[in-house]
Protein backbone atom coordinates (compact mmCIF):
# COMPACT_ATOMS: atom_id res chain seq x y z
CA UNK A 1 10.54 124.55 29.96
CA UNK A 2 7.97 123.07 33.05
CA UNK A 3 6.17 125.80 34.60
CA UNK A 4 5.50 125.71 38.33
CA UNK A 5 2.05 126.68 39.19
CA UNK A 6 0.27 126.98 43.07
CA UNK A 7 -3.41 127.97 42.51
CA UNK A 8 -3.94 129.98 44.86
CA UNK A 9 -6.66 127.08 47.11
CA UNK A 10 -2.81 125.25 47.42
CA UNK A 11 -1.96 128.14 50.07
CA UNK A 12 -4.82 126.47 52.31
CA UNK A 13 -3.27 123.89 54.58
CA UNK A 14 -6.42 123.38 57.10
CA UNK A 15 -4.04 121.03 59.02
CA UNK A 16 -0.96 122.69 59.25
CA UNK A 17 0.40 123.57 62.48
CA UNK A 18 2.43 126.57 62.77
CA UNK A 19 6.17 126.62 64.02
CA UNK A 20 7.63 129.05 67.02
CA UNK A 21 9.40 130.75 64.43
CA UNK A 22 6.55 131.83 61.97
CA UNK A 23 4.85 135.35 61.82
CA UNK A 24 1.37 134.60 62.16
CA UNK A 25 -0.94 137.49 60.66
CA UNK A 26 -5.04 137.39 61.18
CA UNK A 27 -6.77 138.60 58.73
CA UNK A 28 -10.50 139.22 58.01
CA UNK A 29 -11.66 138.25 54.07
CA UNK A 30 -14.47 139.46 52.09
CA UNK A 31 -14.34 137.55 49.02
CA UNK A 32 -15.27 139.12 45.27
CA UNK A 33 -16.92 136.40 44.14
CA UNK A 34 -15.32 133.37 44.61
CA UNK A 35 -14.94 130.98 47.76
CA UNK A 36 -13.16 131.38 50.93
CA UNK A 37 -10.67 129.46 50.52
CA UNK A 38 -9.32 130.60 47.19
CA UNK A 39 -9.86 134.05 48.27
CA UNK A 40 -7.92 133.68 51.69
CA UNK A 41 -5.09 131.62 49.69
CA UNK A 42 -4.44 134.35 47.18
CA UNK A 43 -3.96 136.46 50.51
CA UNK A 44 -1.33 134.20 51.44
CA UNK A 45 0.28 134.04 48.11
CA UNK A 46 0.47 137.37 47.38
CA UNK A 47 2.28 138.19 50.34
CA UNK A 48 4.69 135.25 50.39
CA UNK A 49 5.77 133.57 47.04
CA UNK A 50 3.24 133.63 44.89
CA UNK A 51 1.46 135.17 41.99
CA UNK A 52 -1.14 134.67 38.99
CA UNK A 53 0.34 132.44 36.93
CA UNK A 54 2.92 129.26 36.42
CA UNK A 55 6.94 130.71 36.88
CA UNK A 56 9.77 128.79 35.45
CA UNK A 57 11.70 130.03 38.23
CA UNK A 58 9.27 128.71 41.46
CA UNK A 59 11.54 125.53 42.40
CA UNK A 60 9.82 122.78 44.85
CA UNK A 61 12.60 124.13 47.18
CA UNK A 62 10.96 127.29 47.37
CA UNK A 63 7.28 126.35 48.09
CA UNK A 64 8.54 123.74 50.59
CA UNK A 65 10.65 126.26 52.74
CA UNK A 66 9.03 129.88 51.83
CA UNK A 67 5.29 129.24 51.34
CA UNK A 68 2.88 131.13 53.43
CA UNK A 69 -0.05 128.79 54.85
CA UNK A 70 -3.64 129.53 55.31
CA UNK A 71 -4.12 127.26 58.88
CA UNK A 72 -7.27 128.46 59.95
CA UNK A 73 -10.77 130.20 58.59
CA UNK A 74 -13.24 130.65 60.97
CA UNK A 75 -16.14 133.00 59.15
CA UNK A 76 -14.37 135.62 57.75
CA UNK A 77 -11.55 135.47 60.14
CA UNK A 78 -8.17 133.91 58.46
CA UNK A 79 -5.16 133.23 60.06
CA UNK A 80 -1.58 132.69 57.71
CA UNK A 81 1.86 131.13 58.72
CA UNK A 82 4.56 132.84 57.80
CA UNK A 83 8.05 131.73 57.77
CA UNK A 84 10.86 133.94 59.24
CA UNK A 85 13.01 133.97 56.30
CA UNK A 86 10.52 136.00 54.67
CA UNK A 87 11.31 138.96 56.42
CA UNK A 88 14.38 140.99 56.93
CA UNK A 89 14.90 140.84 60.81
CA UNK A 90 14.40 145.20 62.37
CA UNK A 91 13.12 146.62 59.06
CA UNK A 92 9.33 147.47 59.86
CA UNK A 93 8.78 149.06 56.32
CA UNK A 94 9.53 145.77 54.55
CA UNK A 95 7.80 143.25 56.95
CA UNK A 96 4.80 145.33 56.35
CA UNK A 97 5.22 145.51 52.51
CA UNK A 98 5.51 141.55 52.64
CA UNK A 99 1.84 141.05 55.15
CA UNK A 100 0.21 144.39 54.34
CA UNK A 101 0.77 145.40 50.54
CA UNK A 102 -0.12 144.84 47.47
CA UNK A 103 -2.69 142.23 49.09
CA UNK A 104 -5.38 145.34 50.05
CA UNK A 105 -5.21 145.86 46.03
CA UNK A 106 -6.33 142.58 44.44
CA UNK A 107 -9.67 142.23 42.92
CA UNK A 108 -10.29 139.21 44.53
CA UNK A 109 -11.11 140.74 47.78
CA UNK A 110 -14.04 143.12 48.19
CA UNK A 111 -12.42 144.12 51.67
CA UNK A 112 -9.07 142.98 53.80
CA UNK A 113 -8.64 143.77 56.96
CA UNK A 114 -5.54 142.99 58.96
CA UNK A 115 -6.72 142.51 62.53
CA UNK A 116 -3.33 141.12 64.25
CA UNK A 117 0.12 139.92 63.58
CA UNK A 118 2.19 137.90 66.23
CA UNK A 119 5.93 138.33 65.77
CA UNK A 120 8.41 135.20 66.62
CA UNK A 121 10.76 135.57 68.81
CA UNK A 122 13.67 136.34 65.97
CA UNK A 123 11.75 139.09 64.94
CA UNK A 124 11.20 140.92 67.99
CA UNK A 125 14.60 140.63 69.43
CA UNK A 126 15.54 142.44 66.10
CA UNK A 127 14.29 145.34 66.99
CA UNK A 128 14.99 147.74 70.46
CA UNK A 129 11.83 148.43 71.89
CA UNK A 130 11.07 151.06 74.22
CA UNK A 131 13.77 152.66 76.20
CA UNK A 132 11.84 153.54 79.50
CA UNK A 133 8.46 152.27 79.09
CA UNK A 134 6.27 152.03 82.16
CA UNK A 135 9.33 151.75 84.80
CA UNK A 136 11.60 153.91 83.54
CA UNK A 137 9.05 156.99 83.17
CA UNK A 138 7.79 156.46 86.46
CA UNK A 139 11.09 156.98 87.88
CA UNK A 140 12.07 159.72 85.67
CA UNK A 141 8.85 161.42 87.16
CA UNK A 142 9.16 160.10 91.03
CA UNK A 143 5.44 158.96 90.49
CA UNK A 144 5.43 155.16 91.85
CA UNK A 145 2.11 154.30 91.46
CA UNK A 146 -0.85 156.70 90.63
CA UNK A 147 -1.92 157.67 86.80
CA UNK A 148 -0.03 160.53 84.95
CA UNK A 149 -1.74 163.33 84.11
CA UNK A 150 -1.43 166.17 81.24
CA UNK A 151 -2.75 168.17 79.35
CA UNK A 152 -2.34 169.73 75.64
CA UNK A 153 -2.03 173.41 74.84
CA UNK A 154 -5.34 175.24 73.26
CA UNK A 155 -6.48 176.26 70.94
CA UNK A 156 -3.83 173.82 68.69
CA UNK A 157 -2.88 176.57 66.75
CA UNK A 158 -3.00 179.81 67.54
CA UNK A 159 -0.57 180.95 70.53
CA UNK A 160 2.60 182.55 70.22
CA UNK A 161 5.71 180.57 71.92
CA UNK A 162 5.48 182.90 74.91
CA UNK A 163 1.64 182.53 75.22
CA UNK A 164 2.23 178.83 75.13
CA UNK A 165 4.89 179.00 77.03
CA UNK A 166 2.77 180.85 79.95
CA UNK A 167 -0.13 178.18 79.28
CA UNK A 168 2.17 175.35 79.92
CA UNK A 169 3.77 176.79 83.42
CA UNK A 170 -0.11 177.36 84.32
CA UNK A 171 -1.06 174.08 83.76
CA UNK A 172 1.97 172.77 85.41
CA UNK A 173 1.85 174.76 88.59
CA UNK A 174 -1.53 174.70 88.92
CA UNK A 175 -3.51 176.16 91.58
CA UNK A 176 -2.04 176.50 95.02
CA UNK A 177 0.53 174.51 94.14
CA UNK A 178 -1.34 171.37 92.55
CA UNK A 179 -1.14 171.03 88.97
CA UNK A 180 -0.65 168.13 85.96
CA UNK A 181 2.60 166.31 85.62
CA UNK A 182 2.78 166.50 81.70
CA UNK A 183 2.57 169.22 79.10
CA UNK A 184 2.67 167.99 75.29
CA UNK A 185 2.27 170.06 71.90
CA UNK A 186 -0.92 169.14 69.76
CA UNK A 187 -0.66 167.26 66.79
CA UNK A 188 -0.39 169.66 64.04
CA UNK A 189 1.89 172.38 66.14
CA UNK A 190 5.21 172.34 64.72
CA UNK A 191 7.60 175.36 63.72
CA UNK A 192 5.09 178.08 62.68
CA UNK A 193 5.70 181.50 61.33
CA UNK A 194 3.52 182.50 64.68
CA UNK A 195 5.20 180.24 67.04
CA UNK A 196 8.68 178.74 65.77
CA UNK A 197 9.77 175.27 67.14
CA UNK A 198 13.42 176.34 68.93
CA UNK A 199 11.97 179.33 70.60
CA UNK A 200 8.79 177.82 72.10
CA UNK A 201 11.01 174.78 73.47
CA UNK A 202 13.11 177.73 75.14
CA UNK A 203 10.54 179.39 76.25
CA UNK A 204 8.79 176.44 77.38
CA UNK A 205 11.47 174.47 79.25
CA UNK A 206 11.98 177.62 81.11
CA UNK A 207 8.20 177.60 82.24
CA UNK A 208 8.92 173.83 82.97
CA UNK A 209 11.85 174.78 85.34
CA UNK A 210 10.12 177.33 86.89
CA UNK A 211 7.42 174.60 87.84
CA UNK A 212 9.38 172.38 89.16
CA UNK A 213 11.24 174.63 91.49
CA UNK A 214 7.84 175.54 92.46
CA UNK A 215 6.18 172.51 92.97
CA UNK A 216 8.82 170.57 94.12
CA UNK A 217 7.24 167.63 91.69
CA UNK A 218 9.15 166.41 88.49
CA UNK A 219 7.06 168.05 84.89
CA UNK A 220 7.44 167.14 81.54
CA UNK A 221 7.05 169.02 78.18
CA UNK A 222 6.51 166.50 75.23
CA UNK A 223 7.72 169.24 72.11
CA UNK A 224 6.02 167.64 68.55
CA UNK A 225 9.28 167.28 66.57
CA UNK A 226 7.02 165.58 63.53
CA UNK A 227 9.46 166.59 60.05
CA UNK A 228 11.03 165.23 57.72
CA UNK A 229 13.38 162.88 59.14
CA UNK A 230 16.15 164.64 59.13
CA UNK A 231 15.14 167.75 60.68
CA UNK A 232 13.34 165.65 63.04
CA UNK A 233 16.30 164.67 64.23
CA UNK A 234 17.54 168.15 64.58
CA UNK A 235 14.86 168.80 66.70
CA UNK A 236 15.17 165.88 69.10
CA UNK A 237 19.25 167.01 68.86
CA UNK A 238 17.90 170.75 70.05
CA UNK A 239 15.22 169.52 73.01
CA UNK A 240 18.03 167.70 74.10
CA UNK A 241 20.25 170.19 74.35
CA UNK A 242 18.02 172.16 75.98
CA UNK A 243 17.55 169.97 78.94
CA UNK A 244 14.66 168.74 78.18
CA UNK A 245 13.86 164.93 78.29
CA UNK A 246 10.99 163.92 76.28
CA UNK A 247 9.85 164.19 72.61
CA UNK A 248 6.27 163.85 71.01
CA UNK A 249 6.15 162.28 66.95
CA UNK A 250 3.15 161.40 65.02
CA UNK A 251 3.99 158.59 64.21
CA UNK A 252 1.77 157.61 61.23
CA UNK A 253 2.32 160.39 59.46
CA UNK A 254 6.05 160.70 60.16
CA UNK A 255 6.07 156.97 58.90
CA UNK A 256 7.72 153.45 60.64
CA UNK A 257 11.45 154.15 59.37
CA UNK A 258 11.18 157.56 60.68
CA UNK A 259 10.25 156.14 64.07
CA UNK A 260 13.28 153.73 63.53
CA UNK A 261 15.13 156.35 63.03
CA UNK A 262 14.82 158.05 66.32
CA UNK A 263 14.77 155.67 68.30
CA UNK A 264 17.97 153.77 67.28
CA UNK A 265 19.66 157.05 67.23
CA UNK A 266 19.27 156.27 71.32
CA UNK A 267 18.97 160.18 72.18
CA UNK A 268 18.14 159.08 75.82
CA UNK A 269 14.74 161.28 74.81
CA UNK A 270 11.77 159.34 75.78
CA UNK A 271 9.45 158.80 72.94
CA UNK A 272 5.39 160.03 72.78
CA UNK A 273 3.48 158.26 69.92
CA UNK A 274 0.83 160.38 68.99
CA UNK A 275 -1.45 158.10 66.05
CA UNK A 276 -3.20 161.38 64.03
CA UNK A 277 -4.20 159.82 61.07
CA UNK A 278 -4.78 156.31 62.65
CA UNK A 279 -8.51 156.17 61.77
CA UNK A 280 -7.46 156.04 57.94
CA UNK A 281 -6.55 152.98 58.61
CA UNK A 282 -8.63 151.46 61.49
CA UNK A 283 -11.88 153.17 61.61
CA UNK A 284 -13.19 150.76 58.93
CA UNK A 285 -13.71 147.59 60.71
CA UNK A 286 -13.70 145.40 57.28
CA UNK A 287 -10.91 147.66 55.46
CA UNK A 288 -7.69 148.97 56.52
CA UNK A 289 -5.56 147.29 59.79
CA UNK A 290 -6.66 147.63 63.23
CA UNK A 291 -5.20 149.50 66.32
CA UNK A 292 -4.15 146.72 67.92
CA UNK A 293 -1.87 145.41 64.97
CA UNK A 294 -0.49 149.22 64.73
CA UNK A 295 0.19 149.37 68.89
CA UNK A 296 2.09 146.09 68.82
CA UNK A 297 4.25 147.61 65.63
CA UNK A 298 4.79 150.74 67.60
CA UNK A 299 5.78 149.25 70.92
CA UNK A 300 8.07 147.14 68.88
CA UNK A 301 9.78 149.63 67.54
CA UNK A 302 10.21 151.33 70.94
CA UNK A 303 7.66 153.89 71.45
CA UNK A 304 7.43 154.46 75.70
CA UNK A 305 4.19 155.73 75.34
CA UNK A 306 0.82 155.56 72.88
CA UNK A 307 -1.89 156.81 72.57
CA UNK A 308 -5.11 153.95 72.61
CA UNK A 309 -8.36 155.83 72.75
CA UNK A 310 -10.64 156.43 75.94
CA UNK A 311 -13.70 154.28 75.83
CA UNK A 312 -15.23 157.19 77.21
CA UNK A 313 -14.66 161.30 75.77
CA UNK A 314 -15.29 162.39 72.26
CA UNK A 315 -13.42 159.36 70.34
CA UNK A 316 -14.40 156.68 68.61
CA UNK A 317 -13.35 153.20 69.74
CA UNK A 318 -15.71 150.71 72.04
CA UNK A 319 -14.53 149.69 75.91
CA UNK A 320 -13.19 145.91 74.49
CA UNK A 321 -11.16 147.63 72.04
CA UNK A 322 -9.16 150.07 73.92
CA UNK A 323 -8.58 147.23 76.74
CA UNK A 324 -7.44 145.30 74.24
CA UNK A 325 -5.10 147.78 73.21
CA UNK A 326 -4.10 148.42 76.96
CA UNK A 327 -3.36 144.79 77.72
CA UNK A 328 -1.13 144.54 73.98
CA UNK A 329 1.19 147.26 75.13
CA UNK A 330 1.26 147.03 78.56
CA UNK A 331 1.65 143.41 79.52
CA UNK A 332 4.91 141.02 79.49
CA UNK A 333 2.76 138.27 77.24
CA UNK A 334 -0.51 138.73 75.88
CA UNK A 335 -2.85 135.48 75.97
CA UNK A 336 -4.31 134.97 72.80
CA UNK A 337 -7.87 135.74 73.32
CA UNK A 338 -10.17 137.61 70.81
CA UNK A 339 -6.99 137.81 68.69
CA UNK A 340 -3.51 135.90 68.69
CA UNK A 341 -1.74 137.08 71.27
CA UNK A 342 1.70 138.21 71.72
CA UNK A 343 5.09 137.18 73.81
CA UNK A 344 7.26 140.38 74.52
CA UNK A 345 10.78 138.13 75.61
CA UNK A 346 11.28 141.46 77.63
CA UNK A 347 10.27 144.22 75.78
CA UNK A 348 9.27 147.25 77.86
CA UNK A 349 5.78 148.01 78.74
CA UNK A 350 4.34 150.59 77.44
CA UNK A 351 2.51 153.78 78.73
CA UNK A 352 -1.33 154.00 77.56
CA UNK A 353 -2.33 157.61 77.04
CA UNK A 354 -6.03 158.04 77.44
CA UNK A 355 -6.50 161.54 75.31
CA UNK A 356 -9.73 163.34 73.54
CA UNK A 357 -12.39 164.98 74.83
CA UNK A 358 -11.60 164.01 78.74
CA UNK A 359 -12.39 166.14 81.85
CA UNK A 360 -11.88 165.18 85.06
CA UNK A 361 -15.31 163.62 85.83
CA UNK A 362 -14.26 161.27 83.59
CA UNK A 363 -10.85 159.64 85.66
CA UNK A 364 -13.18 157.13 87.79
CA UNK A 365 -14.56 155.26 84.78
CA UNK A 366 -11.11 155.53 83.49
CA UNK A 367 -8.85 154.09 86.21
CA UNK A 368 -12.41 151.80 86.20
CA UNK A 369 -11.63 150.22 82.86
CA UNK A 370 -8.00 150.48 82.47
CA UNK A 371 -5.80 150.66 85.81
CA UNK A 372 -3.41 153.19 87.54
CA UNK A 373 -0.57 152.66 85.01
CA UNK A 374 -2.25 155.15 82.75
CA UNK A 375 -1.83 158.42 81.09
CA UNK A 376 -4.85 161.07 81.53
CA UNK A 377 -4.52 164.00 78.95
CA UNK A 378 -7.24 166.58 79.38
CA UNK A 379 -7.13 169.47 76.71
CA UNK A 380 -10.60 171.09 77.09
CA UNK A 381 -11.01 169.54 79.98
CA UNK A 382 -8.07 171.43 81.73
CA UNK A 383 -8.32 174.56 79.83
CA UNK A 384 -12.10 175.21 79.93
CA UNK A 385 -12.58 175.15 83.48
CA UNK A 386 -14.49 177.91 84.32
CA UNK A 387 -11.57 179.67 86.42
CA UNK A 388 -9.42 178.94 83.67
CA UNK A 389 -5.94 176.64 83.20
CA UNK A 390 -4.42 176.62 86.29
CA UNK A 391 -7.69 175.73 87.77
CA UNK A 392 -8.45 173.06 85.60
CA UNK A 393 -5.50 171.11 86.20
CA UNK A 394 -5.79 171.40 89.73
CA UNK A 395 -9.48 169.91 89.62
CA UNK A 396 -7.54 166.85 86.60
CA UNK A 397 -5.27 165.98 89.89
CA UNK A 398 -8.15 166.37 92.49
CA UNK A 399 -9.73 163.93 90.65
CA UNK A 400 -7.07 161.17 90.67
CA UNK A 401 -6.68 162.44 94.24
CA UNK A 402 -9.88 160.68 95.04
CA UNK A 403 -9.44 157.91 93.19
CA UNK A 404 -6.28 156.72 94.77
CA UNK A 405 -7.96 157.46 98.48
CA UNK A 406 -11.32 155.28 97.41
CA UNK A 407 -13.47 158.17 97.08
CA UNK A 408 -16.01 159.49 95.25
CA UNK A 409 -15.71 162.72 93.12
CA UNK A 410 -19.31 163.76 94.45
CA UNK A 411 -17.92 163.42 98.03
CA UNK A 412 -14.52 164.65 97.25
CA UNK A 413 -15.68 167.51 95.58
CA UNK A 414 -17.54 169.16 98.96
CA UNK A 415 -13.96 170.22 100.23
CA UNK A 416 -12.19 170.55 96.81
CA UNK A 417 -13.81 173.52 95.09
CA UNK A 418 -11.76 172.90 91.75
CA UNK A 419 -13.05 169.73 91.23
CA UNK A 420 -16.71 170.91 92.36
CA UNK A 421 -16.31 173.61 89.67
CA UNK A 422 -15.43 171.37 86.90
CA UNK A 423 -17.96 168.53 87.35
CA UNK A 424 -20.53 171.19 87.53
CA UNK A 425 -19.68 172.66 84.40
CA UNK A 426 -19.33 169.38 82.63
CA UNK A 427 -22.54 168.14 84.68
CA UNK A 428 -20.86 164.96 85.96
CA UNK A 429 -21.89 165.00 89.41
CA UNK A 430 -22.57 161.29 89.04
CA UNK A 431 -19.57 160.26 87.57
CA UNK A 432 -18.25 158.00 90.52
């Protein structure tokens, strides 16, 4: 019996030009002793057809029609052709177990680092994609055009639902009236013995309510419904019920099929991605799979918001990086640029929530760097004003205040004691 055998330098096709329909992932390659090219072609043979030795059952057929192509190595950086059939259209878990398995596990790499995928048409259309997005939360909230701002309860764990619930309507209200638009558990709150899931969302909404009749201004409380899947769809089932209209899932640790789950259960709930755990994966920039690769998975999926890092505050991730990550979720087709681009064919934009160690000197640079269609979320920076919560979100909108009328904090600040308050304590009088 013939045995069919594809060393693994056969995956290189330096002239090969990729179809429409092909997944195209970038990769960057540290090879284990050997040469580029066979160590980017075992890359694509391992996550297409192929394997270590000859196979009586690899027909010509097969490597004609279902062989993954190495196109392009520039350096380290490798770019693969993949064709459609490869992949079972809406099922994340297994397109990722094709691009991004057992590859990070073969001894022929020292490191592999998925930077980007671009998804074909087919591939997207497979799958629902945010709900609301940018549009539809904007109208939800009656906020046309400036950034959303929030906070999240402190300490993370540690308040009873009633003390959280008294936090949140604080924040909310504000002082005098002026307060944050957005309230949103932390990552690791869930249903504690100190503070159980149903009855802070009770407690909670009723804070919310409260607000708003006192405000006159739409607020939001994001609940963290992160479970197993199936009581996190209990959860979503009881915010619902409850009138309230957004949920909050980490969605890394929760997993891809879980966020499948909830969002093609279409609860009419709009979705916060929080990515806890994200720097397992991304922090190592020649190991692991980048942020941008996991933001284009998540707005695929349909997240309406997610989270993408600062560029300023107390998390990692450089200015280039985070606009990177703005542009992928946000925009209707990303050029390819540093990376490979991306063409939504309508999915919703998505919400970029700036989060982690932000105060409200910090919303020039910000709205700088990233635009008004924006999410600010100040935790510290709300609660440790010096006059406490309600005070500190009333400096958070202050400060967007400014922005949107062209002015400076420093100057802004002389009539706006909140805000005066805050950039003293965090000594940002010359944040402009």
């Amino acid at each position: 019996m013939s045995l069919t055998k594809l060393d693994y330098k056969d995956y290189v096709q330096l002239n090969y030009q990729p179809k429409k329909d092909e997944l195209i992932a970038e990769f960057r390659v540290e090879p284990a002793g050997v040469s580029m090219r066979e160590a980017a072609g075992a890359v694509a043979a391992e996550s297409s057809i192929g394997t270590w030795t000859g196979l009586s059952t690899l027909t010509a057929k097969i490597v004609r029609t279902k062989q993954a192509r190495v196109f392009d190595i520039d350096g380290g950086v490798v770019k693969i052709a993949y064709p459609q059939e490869l992949f079972e259209k809406g099922n994340m878990p297994q397109i990722l177990s094709s691009v991004a398995g057992n590859v990070f596990g073969m001894k022929i790499v020292n490191n592999l680092r998925l930077e980007d995928i671009r998804f074909p048409k087919s591939i997207v259309k497979s799958f629902k994609g945010p709900k609301y997005g940018i549009p539809g939360i904007r109208k939800l909230l009656r906020i046309p055009k400036r950034p959303l701002c929030g906070t999240i309860i402190k300490p993370k764990l540690g308040l009873n639902a009633a003390e959280h619930a008294k936090v949140a309507y604080n924040a909310w209200h504000g002082f005098g009236g002026l307060g944050i638009d957005i309230v949103k558990d932390d990552e690791n709150l869930s249903s504690m013995t100190f503070n159980g899931f149903e009855k802070r969302v009770v407690a909670t909404l009723k804070a919310r309510d409260k607000a708003e009749r006192e405000t006159g201004e739409r607020k939001i409380y994001m609940p963290n419904i992160t479970a197993e899947s199936r009581e996190m769809m209990k959860r979503a089932a009881f915010v619902k019920k409850h009138g309230g209209r957004y949920v909050m899932i980490d969605i890394l640790t929760a997993g891809y099929s879980a966020l499948q789950m909830l969002r093609e259960s279409d609860t009419g709930l709009v979705i916060h991605a929080h990515r806890a755990g994200h720097a397992m994966l991304t922090r190592n920039k020649r190991h692991g799979m980048s942020m941008l690769t996991v933001a284009k998975i998540s707005r695929l999926i349909g997240v309406d918001q997610l989270h993408i890092g600062t560029a300023v505050g107390k998390m990692e991730g450089p200015k280039d990086e985070v606009m990177e990550l703005s542009k992928a979720v946000e925009s209707g087709i990303v050029k390819p640029g540093k990376h490979l681009g991306q063409e939504w064919f309508g999915v919703k934009p998505v919400f970029s929530v700036c989060s982690g160690g932000l105060h409200p000197g910090h919303v020039p640079a910000l709205v700088g760097i990233l635009g008004h269609d924006i999410i600010i979320q100040c935790g510290g920076g709300v609660h440790g004003h010096p006059r406490g919560t309600a005070h500190g979100a009333c400096a958070l909108r202050q400060a967007i205040n400014a922005v949107m009328l062209g002015k400076t904090l420093h100057d802004y600040a002389k009539s706006h004691a909140e805000l005066a308050e805050a950039l003293e304590h965090w000594k940002s009088k010359k944040t402009k």
